[in-house]
C-alpha atoms as a PDB file:
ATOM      1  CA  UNK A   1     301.328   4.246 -70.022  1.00  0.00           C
ATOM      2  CA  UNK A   2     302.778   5.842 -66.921  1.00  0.00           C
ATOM      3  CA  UNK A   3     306.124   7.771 -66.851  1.00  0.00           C
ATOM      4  CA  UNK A   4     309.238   5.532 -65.985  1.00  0.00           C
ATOM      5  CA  UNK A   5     311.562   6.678 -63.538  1.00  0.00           C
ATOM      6  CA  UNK A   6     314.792   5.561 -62.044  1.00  0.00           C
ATOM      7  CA  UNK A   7     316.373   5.165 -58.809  1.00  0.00           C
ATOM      8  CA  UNK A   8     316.817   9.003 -58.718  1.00  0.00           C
ATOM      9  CA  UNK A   9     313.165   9.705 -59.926  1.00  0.00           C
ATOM     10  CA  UNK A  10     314.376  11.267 -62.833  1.00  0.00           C
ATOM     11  CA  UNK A  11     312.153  10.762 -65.945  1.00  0.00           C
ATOM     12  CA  UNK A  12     313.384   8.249 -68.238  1.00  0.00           C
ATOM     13  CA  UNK A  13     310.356   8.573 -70.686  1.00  0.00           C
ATOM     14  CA  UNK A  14     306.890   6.795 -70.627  1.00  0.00           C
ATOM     15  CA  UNK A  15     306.536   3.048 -71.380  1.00  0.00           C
ATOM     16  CA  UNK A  16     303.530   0.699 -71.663  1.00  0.00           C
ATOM     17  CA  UNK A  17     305.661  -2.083 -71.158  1.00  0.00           C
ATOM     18  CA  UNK A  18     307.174  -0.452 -68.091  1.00  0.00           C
ATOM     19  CA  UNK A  19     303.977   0.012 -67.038  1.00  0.00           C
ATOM     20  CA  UNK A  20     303.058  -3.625 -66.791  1.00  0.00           C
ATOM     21  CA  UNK A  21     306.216  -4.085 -65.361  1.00  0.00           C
ATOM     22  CA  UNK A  22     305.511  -1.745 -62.580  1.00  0.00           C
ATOM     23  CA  UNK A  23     302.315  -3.414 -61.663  1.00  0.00           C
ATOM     24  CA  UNK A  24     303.742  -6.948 -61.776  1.00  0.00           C
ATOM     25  CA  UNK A  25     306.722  -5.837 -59.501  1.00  0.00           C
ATOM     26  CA  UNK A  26     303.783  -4.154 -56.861  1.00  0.00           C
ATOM     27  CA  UNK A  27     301.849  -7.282 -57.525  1.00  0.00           C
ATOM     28  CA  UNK A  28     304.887  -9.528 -56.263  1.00  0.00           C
ATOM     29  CA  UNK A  29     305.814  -7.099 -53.228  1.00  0.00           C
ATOM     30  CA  UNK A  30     302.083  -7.372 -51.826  1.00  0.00           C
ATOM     31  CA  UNK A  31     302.253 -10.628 -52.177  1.00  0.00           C
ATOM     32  CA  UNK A  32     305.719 -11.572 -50.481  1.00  0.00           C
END
């Protein structure tokens, strides 16, 4: 997975399902 981070870029921990979030969400932004 890749390491999750909020708005602050502090590490909240690493996710596989925030990782396939993260790709959707730059999926939707290239696309808009």
């Amino acid at each position: 997975g890749i390491s999750v981070t909020d708005k602050n870029c502090q590490e909240l921990g690493r996710s596989r399902k925030a990782a396939v979030i993260g790709i959707c969400q730059v999926i939707i932004s290239r696309i808009i």
